[in-house]
C-alpha atoms as a PDB file:
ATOM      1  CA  UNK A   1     184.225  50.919 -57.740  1.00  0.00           C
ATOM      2  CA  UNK A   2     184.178  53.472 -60.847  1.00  0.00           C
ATOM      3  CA  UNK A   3     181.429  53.736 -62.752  1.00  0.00           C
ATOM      4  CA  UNK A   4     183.287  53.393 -66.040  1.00  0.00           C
ATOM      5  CA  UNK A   5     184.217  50.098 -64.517  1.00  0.00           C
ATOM      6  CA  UNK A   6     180.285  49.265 -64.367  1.00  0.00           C
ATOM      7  CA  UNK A   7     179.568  45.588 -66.476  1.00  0.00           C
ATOM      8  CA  UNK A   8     178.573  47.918 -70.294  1.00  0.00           C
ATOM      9  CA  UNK A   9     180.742  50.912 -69.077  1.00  0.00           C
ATOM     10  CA  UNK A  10     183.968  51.936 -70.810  1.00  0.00           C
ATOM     11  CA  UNK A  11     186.486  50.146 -68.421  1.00  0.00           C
ATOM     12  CA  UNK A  12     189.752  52.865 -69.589  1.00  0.00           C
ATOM     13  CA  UNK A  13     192.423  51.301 -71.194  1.00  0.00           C
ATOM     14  CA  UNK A  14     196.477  51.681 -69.777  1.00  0.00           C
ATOM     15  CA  UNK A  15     199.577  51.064 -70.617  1.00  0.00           C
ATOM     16  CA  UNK A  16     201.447  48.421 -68.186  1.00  0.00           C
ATOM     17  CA  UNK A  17     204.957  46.857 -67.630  1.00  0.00           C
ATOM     18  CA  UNK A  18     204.882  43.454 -67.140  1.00  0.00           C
ATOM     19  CA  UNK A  19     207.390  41.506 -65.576  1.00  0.00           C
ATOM     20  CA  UNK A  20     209.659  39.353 -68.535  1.00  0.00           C
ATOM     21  CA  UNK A  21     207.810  41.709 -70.957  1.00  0.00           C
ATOM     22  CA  UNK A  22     209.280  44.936 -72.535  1.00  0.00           C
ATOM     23  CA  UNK A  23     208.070  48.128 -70.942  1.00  0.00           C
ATOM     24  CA  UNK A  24     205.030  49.832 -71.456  1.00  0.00           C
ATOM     25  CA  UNK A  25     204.565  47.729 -74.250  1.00  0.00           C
ATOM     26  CA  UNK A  26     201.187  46.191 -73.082  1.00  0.00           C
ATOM     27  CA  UNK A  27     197.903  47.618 -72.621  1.00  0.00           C
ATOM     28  CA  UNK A  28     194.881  46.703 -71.121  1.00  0.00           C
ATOM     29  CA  UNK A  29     191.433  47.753 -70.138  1.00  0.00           C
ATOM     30  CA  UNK A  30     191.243  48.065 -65.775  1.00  0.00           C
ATOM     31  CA  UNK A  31     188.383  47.933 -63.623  1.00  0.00           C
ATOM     32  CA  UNK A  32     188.898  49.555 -60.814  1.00  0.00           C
ATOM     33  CA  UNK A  33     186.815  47.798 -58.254  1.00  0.00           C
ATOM     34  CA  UNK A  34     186.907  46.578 -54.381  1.00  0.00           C
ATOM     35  CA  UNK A  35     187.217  43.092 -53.077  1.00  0.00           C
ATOM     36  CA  UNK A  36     183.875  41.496 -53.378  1.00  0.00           C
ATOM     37  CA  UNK A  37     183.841  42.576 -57.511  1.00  0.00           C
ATOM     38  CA  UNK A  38     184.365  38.631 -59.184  1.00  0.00           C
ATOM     39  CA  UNK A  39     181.656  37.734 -56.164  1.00  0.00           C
ATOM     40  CA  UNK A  40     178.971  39.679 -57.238  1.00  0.00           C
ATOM     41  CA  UNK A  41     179.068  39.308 -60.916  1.00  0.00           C
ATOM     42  CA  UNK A  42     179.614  35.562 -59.808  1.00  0.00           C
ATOM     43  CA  UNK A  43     182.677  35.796 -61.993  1.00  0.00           C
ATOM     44  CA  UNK A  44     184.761  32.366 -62.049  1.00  0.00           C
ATOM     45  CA  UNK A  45     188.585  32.093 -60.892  1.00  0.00           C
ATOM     46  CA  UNK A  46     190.174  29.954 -63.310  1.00  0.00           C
ATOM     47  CA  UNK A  47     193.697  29.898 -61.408  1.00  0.00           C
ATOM     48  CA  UNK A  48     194.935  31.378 -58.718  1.00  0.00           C
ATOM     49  CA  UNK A  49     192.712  32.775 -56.025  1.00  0.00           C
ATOM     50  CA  UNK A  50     190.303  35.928 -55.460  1.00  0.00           C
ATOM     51  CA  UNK A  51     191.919  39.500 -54.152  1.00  0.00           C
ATOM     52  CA  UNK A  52     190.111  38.815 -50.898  1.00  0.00           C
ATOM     53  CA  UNK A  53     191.646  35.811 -50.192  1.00  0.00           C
ATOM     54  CA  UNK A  54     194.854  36.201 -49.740  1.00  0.00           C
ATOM     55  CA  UNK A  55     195.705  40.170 -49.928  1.00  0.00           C
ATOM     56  CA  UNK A  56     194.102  42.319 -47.094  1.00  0.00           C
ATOM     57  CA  UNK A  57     192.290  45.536 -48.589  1.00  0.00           C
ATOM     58  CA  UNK A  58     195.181  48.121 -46.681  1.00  0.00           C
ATOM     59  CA  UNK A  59     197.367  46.862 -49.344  1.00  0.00           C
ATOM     60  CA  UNK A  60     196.033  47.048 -52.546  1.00  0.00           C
ATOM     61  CA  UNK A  61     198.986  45.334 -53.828  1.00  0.00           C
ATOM     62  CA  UNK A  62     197.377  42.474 -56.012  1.00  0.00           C
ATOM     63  CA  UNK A  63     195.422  42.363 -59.090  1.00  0.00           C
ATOM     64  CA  UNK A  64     193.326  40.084 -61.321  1.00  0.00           C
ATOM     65  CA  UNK A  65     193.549  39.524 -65.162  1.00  0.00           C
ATOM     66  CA  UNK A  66     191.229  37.693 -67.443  1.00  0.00           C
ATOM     67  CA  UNK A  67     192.215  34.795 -69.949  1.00  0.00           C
ATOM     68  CA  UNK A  68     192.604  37.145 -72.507  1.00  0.00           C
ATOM     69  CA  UNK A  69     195.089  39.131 -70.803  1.00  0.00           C
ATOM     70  CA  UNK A  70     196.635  36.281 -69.692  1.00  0.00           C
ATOM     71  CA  UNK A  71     197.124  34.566 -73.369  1.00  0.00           C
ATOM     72  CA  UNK A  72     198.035  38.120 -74.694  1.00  0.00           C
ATOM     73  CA  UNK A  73     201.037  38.011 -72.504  1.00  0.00           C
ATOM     74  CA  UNK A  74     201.614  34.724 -73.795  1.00  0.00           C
ATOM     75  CA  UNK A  75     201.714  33.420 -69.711  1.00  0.00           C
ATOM     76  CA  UNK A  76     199.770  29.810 -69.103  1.00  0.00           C
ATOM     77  CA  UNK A  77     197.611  30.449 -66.704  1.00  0.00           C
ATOM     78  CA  UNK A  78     199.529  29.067 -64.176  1.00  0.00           C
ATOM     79  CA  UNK A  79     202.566  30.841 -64.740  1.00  0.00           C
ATOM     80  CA  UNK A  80     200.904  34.358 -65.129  1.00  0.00           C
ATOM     81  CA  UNK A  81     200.311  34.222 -61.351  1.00  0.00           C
ATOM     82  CA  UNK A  82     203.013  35.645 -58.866  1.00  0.00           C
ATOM     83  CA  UNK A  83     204.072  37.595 -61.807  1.00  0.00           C
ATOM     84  CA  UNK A  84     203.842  41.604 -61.217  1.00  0.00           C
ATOM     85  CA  UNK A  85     202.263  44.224 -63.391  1.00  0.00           C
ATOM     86  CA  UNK A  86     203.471  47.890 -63.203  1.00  0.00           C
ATOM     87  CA  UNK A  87     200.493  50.490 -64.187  1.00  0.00           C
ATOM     88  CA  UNK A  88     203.044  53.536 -65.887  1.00  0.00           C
ATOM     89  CA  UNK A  89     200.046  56.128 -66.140  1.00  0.00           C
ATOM     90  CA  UNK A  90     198.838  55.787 -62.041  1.00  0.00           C
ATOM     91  CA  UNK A  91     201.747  55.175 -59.784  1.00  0.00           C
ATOM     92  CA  UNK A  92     204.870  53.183 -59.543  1.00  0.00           C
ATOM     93  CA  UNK A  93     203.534  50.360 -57.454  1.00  0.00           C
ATOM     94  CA  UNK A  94     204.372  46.423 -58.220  1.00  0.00           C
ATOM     95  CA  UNK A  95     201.243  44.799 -58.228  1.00  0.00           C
ATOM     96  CA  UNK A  96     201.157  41.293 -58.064  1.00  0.00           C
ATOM     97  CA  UNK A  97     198.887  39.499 -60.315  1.00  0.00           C
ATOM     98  CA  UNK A  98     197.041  36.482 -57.918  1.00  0.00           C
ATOM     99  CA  UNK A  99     194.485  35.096 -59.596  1.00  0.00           C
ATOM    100  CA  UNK A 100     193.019  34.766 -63.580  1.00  0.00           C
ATOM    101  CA  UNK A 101     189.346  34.981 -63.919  1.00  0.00           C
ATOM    102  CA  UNK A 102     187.798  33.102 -66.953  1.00  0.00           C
ATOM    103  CA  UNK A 103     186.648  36.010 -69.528  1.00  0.00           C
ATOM    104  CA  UNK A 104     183.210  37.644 -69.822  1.00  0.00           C
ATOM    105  CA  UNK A 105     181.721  40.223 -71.962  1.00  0.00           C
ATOM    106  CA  UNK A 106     181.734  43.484 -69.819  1.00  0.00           C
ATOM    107  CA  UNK A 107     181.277  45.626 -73.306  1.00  0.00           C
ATOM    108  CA  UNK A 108     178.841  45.376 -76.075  1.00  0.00           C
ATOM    109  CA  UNK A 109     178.807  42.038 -77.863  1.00  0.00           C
ATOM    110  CA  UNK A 110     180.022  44.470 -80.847  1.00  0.00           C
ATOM    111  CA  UNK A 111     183.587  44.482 -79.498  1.00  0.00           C
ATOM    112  CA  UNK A 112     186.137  41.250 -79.053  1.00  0.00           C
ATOM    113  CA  UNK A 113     187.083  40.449 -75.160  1.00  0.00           C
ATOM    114  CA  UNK A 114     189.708  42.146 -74.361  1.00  0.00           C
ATOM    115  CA  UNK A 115     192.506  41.722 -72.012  1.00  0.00           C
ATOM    116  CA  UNK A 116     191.086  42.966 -68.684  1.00  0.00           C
ATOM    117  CA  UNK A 117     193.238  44.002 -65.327  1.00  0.00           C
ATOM    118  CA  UNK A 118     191.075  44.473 -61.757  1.00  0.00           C
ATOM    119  CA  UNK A 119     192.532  46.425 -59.619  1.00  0.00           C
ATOM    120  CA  UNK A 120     191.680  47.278 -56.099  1.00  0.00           C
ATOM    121  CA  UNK A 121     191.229  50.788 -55.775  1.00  0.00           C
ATOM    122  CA  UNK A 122     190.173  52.844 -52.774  1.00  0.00           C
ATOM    123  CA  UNK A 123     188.211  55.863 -54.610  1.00  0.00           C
ATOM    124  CA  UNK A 124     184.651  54.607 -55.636  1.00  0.00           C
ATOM    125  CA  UNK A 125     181.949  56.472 -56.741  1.00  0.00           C
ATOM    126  CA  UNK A 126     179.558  53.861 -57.567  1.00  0.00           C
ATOM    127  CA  UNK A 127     178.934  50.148 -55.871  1.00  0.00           C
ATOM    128  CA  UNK A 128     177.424  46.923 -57.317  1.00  0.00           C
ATOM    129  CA  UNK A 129     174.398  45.351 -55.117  1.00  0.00           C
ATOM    130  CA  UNK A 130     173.177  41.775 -55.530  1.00  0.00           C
ATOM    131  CA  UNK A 131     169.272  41.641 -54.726  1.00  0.00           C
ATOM    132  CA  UNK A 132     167.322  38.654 -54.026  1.00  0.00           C
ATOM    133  CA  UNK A 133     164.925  38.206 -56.384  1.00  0.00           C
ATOM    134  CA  UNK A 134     161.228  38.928 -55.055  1.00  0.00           C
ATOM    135  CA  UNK A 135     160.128  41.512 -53.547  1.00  0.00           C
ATOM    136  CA  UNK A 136     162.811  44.333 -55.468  1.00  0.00           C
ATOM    137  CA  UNK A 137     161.169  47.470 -53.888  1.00  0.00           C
ATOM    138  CA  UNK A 138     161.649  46.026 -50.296  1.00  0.00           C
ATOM    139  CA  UNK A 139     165.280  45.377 -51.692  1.00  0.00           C
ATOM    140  CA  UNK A 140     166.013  48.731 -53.416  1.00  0.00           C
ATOM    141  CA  UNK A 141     164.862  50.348 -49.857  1.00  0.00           C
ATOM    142  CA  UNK A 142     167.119  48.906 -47.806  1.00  0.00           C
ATOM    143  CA  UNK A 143     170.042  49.699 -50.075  1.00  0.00           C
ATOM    144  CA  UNK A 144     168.702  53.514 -50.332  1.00  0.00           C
ATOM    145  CA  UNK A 145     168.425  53.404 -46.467  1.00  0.00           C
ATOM    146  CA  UNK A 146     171.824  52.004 -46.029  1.00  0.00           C
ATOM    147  CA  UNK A 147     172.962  54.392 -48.834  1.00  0.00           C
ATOM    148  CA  UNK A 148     171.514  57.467 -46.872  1.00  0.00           C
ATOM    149  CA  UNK A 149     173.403  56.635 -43.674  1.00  0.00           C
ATOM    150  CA  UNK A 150     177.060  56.465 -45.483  1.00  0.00           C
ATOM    151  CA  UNK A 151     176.875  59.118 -48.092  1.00  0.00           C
ATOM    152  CA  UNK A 152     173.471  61.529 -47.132  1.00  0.00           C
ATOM    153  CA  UNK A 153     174.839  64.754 -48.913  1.00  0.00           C
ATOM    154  CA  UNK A 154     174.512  62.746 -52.267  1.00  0.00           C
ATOM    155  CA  UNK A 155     171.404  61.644 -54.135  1.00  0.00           C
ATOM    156  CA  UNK A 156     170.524  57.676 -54.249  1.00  0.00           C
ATOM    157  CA  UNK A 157     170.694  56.951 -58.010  1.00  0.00           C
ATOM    158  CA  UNK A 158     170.205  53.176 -59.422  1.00  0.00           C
ATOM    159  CA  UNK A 159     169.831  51.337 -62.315  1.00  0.00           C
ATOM    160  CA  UNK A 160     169.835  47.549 -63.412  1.00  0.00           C
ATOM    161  CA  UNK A 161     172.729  45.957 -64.938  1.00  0.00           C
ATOM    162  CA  UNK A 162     169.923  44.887 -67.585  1.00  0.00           C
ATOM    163  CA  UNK A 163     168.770  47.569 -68.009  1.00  0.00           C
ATOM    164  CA  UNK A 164     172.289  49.319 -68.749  1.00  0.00           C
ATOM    165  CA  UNK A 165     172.986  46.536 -71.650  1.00  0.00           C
ATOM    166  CA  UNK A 166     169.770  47.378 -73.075  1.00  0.00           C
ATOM    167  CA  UNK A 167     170.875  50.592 -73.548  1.00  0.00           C
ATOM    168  CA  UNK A 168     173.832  49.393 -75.268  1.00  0.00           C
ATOM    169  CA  UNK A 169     172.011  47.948 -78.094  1.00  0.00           C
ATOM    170  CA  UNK A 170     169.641  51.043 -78.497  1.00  0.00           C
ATOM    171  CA  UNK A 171     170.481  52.069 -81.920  1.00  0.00           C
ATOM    172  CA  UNK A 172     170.156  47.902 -82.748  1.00  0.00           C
ATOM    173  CA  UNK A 173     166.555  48.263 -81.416  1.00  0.00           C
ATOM    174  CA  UNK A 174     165.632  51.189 -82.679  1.00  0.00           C
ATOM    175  CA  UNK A 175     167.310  50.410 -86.424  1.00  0.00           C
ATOM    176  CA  UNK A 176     165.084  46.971 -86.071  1.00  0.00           C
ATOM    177  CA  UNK A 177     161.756  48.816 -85.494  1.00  0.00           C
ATOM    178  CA  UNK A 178     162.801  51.052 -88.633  1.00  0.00           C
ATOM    179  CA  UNK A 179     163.574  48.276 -91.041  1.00  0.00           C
ATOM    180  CA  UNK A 180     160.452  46.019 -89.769  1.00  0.00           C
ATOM    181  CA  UNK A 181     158.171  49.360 -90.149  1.00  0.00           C
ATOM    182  CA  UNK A 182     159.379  49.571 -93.497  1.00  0.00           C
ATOM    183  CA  UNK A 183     159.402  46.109 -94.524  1.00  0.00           C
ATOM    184  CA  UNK A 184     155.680  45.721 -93.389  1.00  0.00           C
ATOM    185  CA  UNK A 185     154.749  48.965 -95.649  1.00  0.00           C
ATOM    186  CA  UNK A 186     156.879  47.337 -98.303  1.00  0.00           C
ATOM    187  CA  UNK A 187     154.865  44.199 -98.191  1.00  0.00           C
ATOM    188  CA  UNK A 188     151.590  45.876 -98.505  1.00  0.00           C
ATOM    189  CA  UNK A 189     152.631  48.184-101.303  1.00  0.00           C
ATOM    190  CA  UNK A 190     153.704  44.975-103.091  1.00  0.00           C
ATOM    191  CA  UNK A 191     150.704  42.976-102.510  1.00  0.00           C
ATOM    192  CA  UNK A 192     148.815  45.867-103.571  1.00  0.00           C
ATOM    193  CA  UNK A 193     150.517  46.534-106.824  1.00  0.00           C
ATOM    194  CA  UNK A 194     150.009  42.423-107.303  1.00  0.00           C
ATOM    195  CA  UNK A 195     146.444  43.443-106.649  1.00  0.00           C
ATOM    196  CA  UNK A 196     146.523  45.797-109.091  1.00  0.00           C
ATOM    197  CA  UNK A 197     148.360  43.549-111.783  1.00  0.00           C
ATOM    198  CA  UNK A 198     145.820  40.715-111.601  1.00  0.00           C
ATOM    199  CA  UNK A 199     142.979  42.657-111.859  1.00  0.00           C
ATOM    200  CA  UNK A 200     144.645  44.173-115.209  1.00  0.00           C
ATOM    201  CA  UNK A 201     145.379  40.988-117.016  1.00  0.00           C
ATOM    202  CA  UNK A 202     141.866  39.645-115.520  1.00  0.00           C
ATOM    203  CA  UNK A 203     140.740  42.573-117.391  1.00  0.00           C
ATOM    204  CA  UNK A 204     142.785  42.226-120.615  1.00  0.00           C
ATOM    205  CA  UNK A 205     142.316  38.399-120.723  1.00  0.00           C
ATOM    206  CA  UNK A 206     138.329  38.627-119.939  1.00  0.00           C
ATOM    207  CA  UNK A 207     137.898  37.553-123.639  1.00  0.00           C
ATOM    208  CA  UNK A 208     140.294  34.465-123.485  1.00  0.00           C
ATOM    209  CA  UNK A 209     139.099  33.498-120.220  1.00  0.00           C
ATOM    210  CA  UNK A 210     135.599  33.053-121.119  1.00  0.00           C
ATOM    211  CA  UNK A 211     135.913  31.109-124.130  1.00  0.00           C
ATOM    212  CA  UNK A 212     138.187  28.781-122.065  1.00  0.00           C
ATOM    213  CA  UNK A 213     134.933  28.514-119.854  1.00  0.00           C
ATOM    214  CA  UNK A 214     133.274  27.684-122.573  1.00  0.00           C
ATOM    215  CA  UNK A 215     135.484  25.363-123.775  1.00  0.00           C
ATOM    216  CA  UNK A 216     135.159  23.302-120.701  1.00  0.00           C
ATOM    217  CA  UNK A 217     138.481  24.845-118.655  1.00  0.00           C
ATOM    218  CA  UNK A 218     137.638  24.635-114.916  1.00  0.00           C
ATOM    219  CA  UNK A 219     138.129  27.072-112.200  1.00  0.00           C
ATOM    220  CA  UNK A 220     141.754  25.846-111.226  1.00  0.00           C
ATOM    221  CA  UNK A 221     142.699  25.439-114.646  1.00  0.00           C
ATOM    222  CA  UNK A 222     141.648  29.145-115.520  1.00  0.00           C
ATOM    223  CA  UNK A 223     143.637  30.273-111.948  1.00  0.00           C
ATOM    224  CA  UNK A 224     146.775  28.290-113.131  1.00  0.00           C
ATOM    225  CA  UNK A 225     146.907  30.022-116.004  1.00  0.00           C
ATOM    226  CA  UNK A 226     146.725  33.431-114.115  1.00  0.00           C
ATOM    227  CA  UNK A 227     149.392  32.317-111.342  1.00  0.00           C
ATOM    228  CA  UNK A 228     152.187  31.204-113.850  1.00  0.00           C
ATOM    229  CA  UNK A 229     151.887  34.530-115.781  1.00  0.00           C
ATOM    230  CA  UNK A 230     152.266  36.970-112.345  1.00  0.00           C
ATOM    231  CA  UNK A 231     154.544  34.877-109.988  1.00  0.00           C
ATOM    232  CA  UNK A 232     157.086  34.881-112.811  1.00  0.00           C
ATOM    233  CA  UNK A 233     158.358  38.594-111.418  1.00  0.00           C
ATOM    234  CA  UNK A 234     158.064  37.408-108.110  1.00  0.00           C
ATOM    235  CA  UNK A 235     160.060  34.657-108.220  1.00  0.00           C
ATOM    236  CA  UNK A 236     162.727  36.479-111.018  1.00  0.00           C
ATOM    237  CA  UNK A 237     162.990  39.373-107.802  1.00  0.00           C
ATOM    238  CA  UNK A 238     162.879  36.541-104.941  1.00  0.00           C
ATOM    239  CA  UNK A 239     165.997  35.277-107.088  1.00  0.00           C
ATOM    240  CA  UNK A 240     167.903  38.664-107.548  1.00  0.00           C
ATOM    241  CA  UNK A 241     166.496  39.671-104.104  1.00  0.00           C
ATOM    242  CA  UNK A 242     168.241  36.594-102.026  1.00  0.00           C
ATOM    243  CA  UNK A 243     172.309  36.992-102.515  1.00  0.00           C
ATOM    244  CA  UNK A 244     171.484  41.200-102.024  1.00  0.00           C
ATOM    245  CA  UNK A 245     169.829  40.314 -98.780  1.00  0.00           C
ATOM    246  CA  UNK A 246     172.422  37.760 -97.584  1.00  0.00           C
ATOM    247  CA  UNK A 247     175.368  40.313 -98.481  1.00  0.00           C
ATOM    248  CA  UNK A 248     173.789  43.065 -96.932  1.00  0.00           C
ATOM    249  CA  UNK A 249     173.278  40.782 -93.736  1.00  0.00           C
ATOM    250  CA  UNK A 250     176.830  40.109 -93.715  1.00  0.00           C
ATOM    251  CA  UNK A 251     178.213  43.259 -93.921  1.00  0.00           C
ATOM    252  CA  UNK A 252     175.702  44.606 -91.164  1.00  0.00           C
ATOM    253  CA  UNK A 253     176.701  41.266 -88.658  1.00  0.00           C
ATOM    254  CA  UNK A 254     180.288  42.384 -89.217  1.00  0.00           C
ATOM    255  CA  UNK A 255     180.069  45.086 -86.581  1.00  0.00           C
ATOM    256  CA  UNK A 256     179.784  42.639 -84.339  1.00  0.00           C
ATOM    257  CA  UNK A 257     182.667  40.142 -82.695  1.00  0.00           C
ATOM    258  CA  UNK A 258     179.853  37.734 -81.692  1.00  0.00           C
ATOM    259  CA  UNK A 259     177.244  36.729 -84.258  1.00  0.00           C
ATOM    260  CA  UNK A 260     174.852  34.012 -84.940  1.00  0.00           C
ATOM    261  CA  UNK A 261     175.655  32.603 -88.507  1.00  0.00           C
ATOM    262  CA  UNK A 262     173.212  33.022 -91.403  1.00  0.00           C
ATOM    263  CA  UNK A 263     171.237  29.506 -92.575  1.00  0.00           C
ATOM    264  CA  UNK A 264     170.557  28.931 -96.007  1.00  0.00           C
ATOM    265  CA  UNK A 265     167.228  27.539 -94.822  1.00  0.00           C
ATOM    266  CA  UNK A 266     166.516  31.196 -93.435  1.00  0.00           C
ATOM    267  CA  UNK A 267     166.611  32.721 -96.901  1.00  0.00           C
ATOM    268  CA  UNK A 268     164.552  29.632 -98.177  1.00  0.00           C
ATOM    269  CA  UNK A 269     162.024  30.294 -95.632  1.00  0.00           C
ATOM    270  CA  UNK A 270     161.455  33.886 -96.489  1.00  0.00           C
ATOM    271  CA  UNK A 271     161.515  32.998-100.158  1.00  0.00           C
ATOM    272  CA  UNK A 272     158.529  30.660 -99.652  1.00  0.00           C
ATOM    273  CA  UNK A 273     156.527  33.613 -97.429  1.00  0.00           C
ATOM    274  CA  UNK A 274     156.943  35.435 -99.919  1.00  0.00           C
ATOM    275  CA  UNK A 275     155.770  33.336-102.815  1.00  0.00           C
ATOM    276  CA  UNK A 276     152.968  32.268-100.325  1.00  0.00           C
ATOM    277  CA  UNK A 277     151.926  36.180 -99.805  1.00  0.00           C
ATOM    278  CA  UNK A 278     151.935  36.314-103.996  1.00  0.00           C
ATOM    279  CA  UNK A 279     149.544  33.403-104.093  1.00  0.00           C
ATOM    280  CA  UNK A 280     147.407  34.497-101.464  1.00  0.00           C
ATOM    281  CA  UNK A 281     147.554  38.605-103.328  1.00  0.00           C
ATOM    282  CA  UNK A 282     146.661  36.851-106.845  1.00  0.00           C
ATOM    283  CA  UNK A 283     144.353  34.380-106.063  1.00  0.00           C
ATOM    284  CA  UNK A 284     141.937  36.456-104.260  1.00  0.00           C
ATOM    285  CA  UNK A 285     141.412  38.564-107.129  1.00  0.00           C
ATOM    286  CA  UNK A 286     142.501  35.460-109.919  1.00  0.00           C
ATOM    287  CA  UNK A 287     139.275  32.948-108.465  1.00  0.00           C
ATOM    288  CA  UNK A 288     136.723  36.094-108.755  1.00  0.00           C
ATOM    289  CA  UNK A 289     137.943  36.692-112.636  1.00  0.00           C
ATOM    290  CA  UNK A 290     138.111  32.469-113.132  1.00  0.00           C
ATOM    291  CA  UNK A 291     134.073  32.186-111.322  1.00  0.00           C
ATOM    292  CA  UNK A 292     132.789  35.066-114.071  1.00  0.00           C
ATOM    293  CA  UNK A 293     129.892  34.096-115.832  1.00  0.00           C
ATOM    294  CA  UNK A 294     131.448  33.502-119.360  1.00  0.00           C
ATOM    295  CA  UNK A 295     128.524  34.823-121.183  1.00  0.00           C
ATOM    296  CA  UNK A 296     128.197  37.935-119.581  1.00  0.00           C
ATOM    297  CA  UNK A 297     132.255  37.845-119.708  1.00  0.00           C
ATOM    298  CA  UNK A 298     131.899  37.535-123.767  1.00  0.00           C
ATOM    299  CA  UNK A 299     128.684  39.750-124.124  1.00  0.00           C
ATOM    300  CA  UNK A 300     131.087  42.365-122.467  1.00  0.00           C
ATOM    301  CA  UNK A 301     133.192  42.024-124.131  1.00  0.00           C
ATOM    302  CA  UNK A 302     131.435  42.315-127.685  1.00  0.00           C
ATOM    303  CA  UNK A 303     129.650  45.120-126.684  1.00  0.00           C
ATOM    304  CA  UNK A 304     133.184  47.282-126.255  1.00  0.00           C
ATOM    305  CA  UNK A 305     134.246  45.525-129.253  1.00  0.00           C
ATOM    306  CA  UNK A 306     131.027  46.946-131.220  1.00  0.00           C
ATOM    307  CA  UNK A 307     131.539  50.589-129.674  1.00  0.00           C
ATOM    308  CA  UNK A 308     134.836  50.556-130.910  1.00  0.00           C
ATOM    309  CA  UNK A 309     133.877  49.607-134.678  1.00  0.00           C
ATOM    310  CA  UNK A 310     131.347  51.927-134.447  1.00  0.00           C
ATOM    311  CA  UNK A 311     133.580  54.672-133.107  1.00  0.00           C
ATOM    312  CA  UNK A 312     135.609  54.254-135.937  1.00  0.00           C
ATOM    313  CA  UNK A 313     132.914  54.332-138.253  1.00  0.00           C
END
């Protein structure tokens, strides 16, 4: 087979007559392949019958199309077998199409299936090798030895179809680690400048929270008091923060044809972690100022009330 015809490879599209349609009218991607190709991806037949079945390989007169191909052409998938196909670009061979396999993603999950010819096709420069799964070096040797004895003026070269999806969805990966990177740094600055803003207003309110020590107010009572003042922001950006996210999401999922919908419970979850991580940030530093010693809390704060009359003085 061709390697652009590789499962993840760029499978070239052509232009095709079709027989009942107008010419050259129709194109389609083509995977040039051999015999055994819908066998080893354990692709399914859906009507017909595989090129191997019927057609010996000296004649390379048949072809395969997926259900996408065959709904494009507007054929039943009965009736799009027996039918020929006419490839204008390669030669002027009838091809007869003999069997429809059901479709499968042979691109990134970015793109829409699209309609798919496999053609026989005796020049290949790659082949696909099922391995039983075990013992894969033993495997991969006796492919390389085989591969040595057919072809020993060229060097033995494999990957894993796995492996060559993966690096399909590269820029995905790597544009994840980015945005988690900066979401954890974003997270930290936050709960630092939360930090930063309880231990002002602990500061500013020393006065008011000792005297509602004094006055009997309890620890929780004092902490309350602290938490509805600083989680107002929070929740305020949680609010403005939640359609931004959700139309950013949706704009980024439109690149690809197959996508997971978004959950309104998802954004509800993230808005209570965050909340949670504002609780956590304020009351660490909110309990310390609420547990002060009120008398020292008030002696402090008449002694920078007295330097400041007498600085004025």
């Amino acid at each position: 087979m061709h390697n652009e015809s590789m499962p993840g490879g760029y499978f070239d599209a052509y232009a095709f007559d079709v027989e009942g349609q107008s010419k050259g009218t129709w194109k389609a991607r083509t995977a040039f392949a051999d015999f055994e190709y819908v066998q080893i991806l354990g692709l399914k037949i859906i009507a017909g019958w595989d090129l191997s079945a019927q057609y010996p390989s000296d004649t390379m007169s048949a072809v395969l199309i997926n259900r996408t191909a065959a709904a494009s052409l507007g054929f039943i998938l009965e009736t799009a077998v027996g039918k020929w196909i006419k490839n204008t670009l390669l030669d002027s061979a009838l091809r007869k199409i003999v069997g429809v396999v059901e479709d499968f993603n042979y691109t990134t999950l970015k793109e829409a299936i699209e309609p798919l010819v496999i053609a026989p096709n005796p020049m290949r420069n790659a082949i696909l090798v099922r391995l039983a799964p075990g013992n894969l070096s033993q495997e991969i040797g006796m492919v390389k030895n085989a591969y040595a004895k057919s072809a020993p003026t060229y060097p033995f070269e494999y990957s894993f179809l796995d492996q060559n999806f993966d690096w399909l969805y590269k820029k995905d990966l790597r544009e994840q680690n980015i945005l988690s990177l900066f979401a954890g740094l974003a997270i930290i600055i936050a709960c630092l400048g939360l930090f930063g803003l309880t231990s002002f207003t602990a500061a500013k309110r020393t006065k008011e929270i000792g005297v509602r020590k004094v006055l009997g107010s309890s620890v929780q009572n004092i902490l309350w008091l602290l938490l509805k003042e600083l989680l107002k922001p929070v929740i305020v950006a949680t609010i403005i923060a939640i359609p931004v996210a959700y139309l950013v999401m949706d704009s980024w999922l439109q690149n690809f044809a197959y996508r997971a919908g978004m959950q309104w419970w998802v954004f509800m979850l993230a808005a209570g972690i965050i909340v949670a991580i504002a609780l956590l940030t304020v009351s660490v530093k909110g309990v310390k100022a609420a547990m002060a010693n009120p008398v020292k809390s008030l002696r402090s704060e008449y002694c920078r009330e007295s330097s400041i009359v007498n600085g004025v003085r």
